[in-house]
N, C-alpha and C. Protein backbone atom coordinates (compact mmCIF):
# COMPACT_ATOMS: atom_id res chain seq x y z
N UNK A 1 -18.98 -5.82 -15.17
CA UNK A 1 -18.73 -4.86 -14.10
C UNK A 1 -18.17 -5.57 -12.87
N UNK A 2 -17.43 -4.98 -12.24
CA UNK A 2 -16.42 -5.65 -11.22
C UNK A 2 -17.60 -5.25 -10.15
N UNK A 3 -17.91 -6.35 -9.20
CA UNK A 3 -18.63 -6.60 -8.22
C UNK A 3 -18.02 -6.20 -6.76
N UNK A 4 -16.44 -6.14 -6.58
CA UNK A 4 -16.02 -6.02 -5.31
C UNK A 4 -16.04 -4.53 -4.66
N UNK A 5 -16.28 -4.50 -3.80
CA UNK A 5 -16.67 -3.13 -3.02
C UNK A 5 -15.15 -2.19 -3.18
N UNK A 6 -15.05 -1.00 -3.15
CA UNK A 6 -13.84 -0.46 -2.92
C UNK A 6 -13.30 -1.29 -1.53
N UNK A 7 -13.37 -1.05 -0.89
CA UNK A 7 -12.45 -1.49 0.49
C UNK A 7 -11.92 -3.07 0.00
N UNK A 8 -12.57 -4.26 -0.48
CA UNK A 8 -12.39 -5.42 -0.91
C UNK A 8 -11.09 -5.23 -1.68
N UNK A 9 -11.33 -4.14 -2.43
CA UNK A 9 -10.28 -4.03 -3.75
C UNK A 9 -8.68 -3.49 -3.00
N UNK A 10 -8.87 -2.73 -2.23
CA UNK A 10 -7.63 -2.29 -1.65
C UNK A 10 -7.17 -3.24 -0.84
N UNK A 11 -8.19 -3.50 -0.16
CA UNK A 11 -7.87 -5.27 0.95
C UNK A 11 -7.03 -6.29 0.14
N UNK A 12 -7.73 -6.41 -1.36
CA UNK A 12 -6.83 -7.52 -1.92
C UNK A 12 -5.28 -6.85 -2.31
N UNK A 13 -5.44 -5.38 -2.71
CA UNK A 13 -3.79 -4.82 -2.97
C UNK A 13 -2.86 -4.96 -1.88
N UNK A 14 -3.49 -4.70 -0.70
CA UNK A 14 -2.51 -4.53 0.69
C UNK A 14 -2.23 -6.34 0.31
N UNK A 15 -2.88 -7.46 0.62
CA UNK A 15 -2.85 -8.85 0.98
C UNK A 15 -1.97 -9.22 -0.24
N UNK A 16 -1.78 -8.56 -1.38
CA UNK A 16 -0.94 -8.97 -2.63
C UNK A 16 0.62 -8.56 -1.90
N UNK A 17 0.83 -7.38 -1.79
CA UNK A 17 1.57 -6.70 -1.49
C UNK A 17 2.30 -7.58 -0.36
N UNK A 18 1.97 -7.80 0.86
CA UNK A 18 2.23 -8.50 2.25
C UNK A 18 2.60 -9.73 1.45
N UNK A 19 2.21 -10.47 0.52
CA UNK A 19 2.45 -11.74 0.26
C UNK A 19 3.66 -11.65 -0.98
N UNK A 20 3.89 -10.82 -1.68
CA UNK A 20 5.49 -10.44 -2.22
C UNK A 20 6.27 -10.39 -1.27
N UNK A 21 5.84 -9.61 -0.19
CA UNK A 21 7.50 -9.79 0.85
C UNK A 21 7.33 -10.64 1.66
N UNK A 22 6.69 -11.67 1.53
CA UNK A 22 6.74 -13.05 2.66
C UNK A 22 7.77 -13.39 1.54
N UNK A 23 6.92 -14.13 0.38
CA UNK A 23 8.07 -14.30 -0.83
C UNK A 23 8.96 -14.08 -0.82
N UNK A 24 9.22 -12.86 -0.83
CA UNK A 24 10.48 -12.66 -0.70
C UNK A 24 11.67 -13.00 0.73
N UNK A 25 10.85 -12.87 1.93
CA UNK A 25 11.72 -13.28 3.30
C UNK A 25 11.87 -14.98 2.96
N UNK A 26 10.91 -15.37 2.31
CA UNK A 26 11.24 -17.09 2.19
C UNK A 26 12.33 -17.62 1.25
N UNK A 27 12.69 -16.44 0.40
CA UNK A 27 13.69 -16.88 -1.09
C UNK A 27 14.84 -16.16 0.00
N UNK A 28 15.26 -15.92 0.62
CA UNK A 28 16.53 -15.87 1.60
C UNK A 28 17.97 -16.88 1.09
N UNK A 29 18.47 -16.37 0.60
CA UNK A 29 20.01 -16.82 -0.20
C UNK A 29 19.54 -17.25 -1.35
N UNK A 30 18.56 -17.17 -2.17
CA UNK A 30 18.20 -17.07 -3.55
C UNK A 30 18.28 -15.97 -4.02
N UNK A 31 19.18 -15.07 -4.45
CA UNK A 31 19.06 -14.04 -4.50
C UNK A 31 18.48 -13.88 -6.16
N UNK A 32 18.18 -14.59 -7.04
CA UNK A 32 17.30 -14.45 -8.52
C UNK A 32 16.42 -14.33 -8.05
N UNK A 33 15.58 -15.58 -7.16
CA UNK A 33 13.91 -15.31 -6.40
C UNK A 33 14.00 -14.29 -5.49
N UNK A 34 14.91 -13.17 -4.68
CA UNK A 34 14.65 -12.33 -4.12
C UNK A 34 14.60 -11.16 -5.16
N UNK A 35 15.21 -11.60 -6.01
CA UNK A 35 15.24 -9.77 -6.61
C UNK A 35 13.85 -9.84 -7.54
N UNK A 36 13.44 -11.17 -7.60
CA UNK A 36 12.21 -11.25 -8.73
C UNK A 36 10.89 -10.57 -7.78
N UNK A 37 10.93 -11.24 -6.30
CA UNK A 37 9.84 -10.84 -5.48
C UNK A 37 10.29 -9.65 -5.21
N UNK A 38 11.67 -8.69 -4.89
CA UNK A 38 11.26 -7.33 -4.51
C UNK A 38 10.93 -6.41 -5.45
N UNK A 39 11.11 -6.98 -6.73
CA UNK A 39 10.93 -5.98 -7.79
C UNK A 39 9.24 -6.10 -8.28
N UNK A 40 9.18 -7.29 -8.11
CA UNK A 40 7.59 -7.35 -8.23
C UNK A 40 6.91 -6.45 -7.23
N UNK A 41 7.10 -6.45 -5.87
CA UNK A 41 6.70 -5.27 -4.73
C UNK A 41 6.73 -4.44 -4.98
N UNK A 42 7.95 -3.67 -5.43
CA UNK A 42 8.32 -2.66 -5.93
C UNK A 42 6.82 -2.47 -6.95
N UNK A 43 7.09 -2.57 -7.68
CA UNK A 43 6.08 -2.63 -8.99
C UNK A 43 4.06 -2.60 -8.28
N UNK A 44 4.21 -3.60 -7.63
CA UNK A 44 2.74 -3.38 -7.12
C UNK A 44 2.27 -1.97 -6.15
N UNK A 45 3.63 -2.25 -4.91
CA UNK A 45 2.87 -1.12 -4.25
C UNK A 45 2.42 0.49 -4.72
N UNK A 46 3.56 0.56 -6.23
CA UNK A 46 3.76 1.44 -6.49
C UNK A 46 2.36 1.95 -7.68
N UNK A 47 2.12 0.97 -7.98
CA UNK A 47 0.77 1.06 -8.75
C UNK A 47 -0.75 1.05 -8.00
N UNK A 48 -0.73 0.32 -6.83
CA UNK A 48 -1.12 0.68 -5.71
C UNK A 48 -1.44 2.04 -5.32
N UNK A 49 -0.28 2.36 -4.70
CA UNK A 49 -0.35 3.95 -3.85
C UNK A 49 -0.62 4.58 -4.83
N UNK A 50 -0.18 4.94 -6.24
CA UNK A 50 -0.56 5.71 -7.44
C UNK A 50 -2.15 5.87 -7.77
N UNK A 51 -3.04 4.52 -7.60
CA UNK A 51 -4.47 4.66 -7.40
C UNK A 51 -5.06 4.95 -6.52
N UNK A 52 -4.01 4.71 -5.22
CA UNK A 52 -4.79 4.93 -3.95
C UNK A 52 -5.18 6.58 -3.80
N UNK A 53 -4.04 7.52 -4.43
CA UNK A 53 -3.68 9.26 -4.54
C UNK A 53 -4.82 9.84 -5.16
N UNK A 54 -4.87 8.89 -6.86
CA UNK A 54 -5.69 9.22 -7.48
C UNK A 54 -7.11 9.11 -7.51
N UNK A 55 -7.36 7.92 -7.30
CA UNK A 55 -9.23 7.74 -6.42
C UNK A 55 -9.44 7.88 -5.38
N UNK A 56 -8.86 7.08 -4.70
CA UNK A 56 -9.39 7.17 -3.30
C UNK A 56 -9.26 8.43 -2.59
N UNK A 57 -8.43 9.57 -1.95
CA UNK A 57 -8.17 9.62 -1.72
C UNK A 57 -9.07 11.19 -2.01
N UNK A 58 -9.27 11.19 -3.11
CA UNK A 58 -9.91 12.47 -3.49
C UNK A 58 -11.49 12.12 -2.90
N UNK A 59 -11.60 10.69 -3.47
CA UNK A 59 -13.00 10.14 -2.64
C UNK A 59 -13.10 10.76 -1.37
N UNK A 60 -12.37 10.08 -0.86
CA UNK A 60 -12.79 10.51 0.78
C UNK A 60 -12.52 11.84 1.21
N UNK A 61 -12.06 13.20 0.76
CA UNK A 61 -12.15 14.65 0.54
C UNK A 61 -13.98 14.23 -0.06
N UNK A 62 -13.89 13.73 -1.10
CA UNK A 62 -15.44 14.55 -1.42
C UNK A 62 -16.44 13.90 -0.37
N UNK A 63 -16.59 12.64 -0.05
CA UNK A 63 -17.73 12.00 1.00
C UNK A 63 -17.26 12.03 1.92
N UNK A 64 -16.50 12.40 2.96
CA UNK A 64 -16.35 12.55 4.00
C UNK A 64 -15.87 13.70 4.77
N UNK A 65 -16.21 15.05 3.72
CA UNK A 65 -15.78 16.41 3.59
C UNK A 65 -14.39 16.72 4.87
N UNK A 66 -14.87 17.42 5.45
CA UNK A 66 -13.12 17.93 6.25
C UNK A 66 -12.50 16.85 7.10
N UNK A 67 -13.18 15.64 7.77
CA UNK A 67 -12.68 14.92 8.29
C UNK A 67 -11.74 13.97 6.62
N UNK A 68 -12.58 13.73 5.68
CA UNK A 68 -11.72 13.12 4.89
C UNK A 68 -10.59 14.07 4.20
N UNK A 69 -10.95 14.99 4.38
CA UNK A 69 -9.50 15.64 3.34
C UNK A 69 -8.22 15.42 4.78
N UNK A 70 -8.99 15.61 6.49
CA UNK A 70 -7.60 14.84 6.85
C UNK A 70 -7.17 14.10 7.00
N UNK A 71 -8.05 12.65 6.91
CA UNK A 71 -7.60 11.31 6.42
C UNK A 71 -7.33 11.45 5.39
N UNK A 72 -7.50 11.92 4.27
CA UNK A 72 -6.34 12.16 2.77
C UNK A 72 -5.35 12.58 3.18
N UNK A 73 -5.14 13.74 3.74
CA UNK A 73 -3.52 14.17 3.68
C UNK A 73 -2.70 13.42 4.97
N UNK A 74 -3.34 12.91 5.97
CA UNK A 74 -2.32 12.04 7.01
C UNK A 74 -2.00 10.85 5.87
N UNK A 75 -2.74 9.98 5.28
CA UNK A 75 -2.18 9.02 3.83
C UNK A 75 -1.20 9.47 3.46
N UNK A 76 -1.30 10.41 2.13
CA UNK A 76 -0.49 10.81 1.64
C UNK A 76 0.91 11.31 2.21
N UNK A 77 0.85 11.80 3.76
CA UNK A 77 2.15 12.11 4.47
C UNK A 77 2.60 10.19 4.52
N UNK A 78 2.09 9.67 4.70
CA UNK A 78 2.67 7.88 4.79
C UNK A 78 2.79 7.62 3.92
N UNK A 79 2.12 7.98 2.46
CA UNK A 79 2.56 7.30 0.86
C UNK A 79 4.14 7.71 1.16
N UNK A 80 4.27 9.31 1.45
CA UNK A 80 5.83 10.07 0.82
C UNK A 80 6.56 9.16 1.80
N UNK A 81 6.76 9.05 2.88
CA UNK A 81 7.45 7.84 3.85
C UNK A 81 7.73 6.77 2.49
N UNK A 82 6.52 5.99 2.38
CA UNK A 82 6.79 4.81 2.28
C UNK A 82 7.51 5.01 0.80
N UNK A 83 7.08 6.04 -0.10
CA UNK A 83 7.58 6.64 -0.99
C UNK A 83 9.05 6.59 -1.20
N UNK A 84 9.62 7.09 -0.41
CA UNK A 84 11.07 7.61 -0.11
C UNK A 84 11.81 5.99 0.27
N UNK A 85 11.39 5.43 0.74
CA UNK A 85 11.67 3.99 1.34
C UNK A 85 11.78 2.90 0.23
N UNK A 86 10.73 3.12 -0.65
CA UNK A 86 10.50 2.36 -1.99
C UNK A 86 11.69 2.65 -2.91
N UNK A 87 12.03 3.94 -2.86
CA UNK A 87 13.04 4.31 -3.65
C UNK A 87 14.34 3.88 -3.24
N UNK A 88 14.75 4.14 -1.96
CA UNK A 88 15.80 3.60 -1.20
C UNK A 88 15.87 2.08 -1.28
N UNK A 89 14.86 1.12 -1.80
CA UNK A 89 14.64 -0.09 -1.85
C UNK A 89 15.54 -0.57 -3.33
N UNK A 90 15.00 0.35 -4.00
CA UNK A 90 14.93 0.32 -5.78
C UNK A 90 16.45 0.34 -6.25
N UNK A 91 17.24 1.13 -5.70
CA UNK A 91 18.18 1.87 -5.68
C UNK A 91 19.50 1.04 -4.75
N UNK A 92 18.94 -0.14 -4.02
CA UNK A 92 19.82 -1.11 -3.29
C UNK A 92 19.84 -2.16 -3.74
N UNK A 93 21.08 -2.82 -4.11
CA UNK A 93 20.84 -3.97 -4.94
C UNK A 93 20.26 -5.06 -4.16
N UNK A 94 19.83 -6.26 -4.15
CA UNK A 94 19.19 -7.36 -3.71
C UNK A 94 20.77 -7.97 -2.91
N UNK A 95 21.83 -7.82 -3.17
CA UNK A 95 23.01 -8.60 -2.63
C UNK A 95 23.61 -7.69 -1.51
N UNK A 96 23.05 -6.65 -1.25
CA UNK A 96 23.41 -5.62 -0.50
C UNK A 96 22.79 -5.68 0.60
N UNK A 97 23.42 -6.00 1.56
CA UNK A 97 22.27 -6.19 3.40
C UNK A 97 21.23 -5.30 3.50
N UNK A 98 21.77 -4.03 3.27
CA UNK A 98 20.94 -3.02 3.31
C UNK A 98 19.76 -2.89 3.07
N UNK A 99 19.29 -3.82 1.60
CA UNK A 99 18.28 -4.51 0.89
C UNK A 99 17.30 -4.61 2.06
N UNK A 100 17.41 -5.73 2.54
CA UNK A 100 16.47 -6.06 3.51
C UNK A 100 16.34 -5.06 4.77
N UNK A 101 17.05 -4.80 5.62
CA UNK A 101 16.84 -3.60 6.18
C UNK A 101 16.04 -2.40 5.69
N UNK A 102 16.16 -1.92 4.58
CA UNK A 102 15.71 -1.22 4.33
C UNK A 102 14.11 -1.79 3.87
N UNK A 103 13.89 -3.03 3.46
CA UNK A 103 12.61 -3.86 3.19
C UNK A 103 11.98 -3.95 4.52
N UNK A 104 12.69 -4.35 5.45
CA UNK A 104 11.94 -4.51 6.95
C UNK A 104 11.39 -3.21 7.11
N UNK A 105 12.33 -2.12 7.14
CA UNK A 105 11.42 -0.98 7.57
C UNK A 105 10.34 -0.04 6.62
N UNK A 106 10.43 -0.54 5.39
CA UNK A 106 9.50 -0.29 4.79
C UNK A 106 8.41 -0.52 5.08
N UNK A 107 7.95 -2.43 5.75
CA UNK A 107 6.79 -3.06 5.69
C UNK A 107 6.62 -2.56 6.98
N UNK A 108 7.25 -2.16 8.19
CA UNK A 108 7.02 -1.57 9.36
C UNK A 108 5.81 -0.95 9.26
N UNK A 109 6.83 -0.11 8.03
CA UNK A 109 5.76 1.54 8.08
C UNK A 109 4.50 1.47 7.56
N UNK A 110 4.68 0.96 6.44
CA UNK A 110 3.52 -0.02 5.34
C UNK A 110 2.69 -0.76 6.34
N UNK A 111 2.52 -1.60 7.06
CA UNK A 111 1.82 -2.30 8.28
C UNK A 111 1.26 -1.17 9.11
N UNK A 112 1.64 -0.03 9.47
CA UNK A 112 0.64 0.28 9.91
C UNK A 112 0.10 1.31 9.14
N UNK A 113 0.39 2.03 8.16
CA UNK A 113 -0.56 2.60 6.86
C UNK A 113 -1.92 1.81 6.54
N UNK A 114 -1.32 0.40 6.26
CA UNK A 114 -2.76 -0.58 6.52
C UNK A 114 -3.24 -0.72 6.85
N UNK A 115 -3.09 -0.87 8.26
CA UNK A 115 -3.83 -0.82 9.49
C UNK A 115 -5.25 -0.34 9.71
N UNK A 116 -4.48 1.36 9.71
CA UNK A 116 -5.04 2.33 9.76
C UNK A 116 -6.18 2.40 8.80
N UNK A 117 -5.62 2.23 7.28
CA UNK A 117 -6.25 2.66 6.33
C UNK A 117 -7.86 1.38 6.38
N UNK A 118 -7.90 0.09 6.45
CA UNK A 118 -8.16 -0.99 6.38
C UNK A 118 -9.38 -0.78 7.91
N UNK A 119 -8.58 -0.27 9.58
CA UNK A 119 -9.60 -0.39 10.41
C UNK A 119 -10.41 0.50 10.52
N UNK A 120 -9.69 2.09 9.97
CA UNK A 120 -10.53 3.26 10.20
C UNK A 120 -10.82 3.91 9.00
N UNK A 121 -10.26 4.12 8.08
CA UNK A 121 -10.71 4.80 6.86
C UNK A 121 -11.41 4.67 5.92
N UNK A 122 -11.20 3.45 5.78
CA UNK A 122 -12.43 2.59 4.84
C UNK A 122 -13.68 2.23 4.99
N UNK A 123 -13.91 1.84 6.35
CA UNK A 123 -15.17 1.66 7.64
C UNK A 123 -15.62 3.17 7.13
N UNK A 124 -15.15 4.23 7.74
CA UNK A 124 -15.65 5.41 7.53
C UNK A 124 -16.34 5.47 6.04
N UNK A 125 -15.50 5.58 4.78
CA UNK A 125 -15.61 6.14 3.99
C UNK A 125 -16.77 4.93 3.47
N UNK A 126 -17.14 3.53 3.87
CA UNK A 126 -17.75 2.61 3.08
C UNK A 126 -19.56 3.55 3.75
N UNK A 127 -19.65 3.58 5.05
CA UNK A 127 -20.33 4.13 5.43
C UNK A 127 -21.15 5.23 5.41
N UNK A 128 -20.27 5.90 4.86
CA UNK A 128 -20.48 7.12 4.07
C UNK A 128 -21.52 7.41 2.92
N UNK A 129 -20.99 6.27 1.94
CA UNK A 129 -21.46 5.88 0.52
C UNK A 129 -22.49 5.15 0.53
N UNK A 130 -22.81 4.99 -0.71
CA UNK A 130 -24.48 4.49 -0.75
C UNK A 130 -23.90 2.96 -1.66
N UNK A 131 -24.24 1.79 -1.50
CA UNK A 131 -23.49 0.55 -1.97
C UNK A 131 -23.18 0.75 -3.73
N UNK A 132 -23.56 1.31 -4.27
CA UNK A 132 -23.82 1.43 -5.96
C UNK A 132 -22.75 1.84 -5.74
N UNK A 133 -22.29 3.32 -5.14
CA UNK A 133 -21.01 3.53 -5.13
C UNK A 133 -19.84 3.17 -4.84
N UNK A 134 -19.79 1.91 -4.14
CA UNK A 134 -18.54 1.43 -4.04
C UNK A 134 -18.40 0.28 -4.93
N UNK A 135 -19.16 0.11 -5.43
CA UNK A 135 -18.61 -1.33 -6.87
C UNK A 135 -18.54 -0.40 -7.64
């Protein structure tokens, strides 16, 4: 049985995530090691936010009743952002300036989704729960 608390577990997805696009700002005129690290991003956050919709998210609707269903749906308005951004990412080749531009303002938006999610939502929702429930 996995020992790490929910919040630990998302902490390590966000810190995975942030550390593909350092990777990637450091492979700068490598463009094989850039397209390997944005596609890997690609790939994580997206498996990421997909669990974040599906567990979490309903979690904090059920333990944190009306205040969490509107910390669920302010998320989910930032998944579709970052959503739409991911795609615009996917869809630009790695040799294309745009690439990164469009990567910078992704992690913009993404940085403070984290933020948020990491100083206030999780605090809340860990608080909430009784410890059994979050491993």
């Amino acid at each position: 049985m996995n020992s790490m608390t929910i919040s630990a577990i998302v902490k390590k997805d966000h810190a995975t995530v942030d550390q593909l696009y350092q990777n990637y700002l450091k492979s700068q005129g490598n463009l094989p090691e850039q397209e390997r690290f944005s596609t890997q991003f690609q790939q994580e956050l997206t498996k990421h936010a997909t669990a974040e919709e599906a567990v979490l998210y309903p979690a904090f609707e059920k333990y944190l009743g009306s205040e969490g269903k509107k910390i669920a749906d302010e998320d989910r308005m930032e998944h579709q952002t970052v959503k739409k951004l991911l795609h615009k990412l996917k869809e630009t080749p790695v040799s294309d300036s745009q690439h990164r531009m469009i990567f910078d303002e992704l992690m913009t938006n993404l940085t403070k989704h984290v933020a948020g999610e990491e100083n206030n939502d999780l605090p809340k929702f860990e608080s909430a729960i009784t410890p059994d429930l979050s491993t």
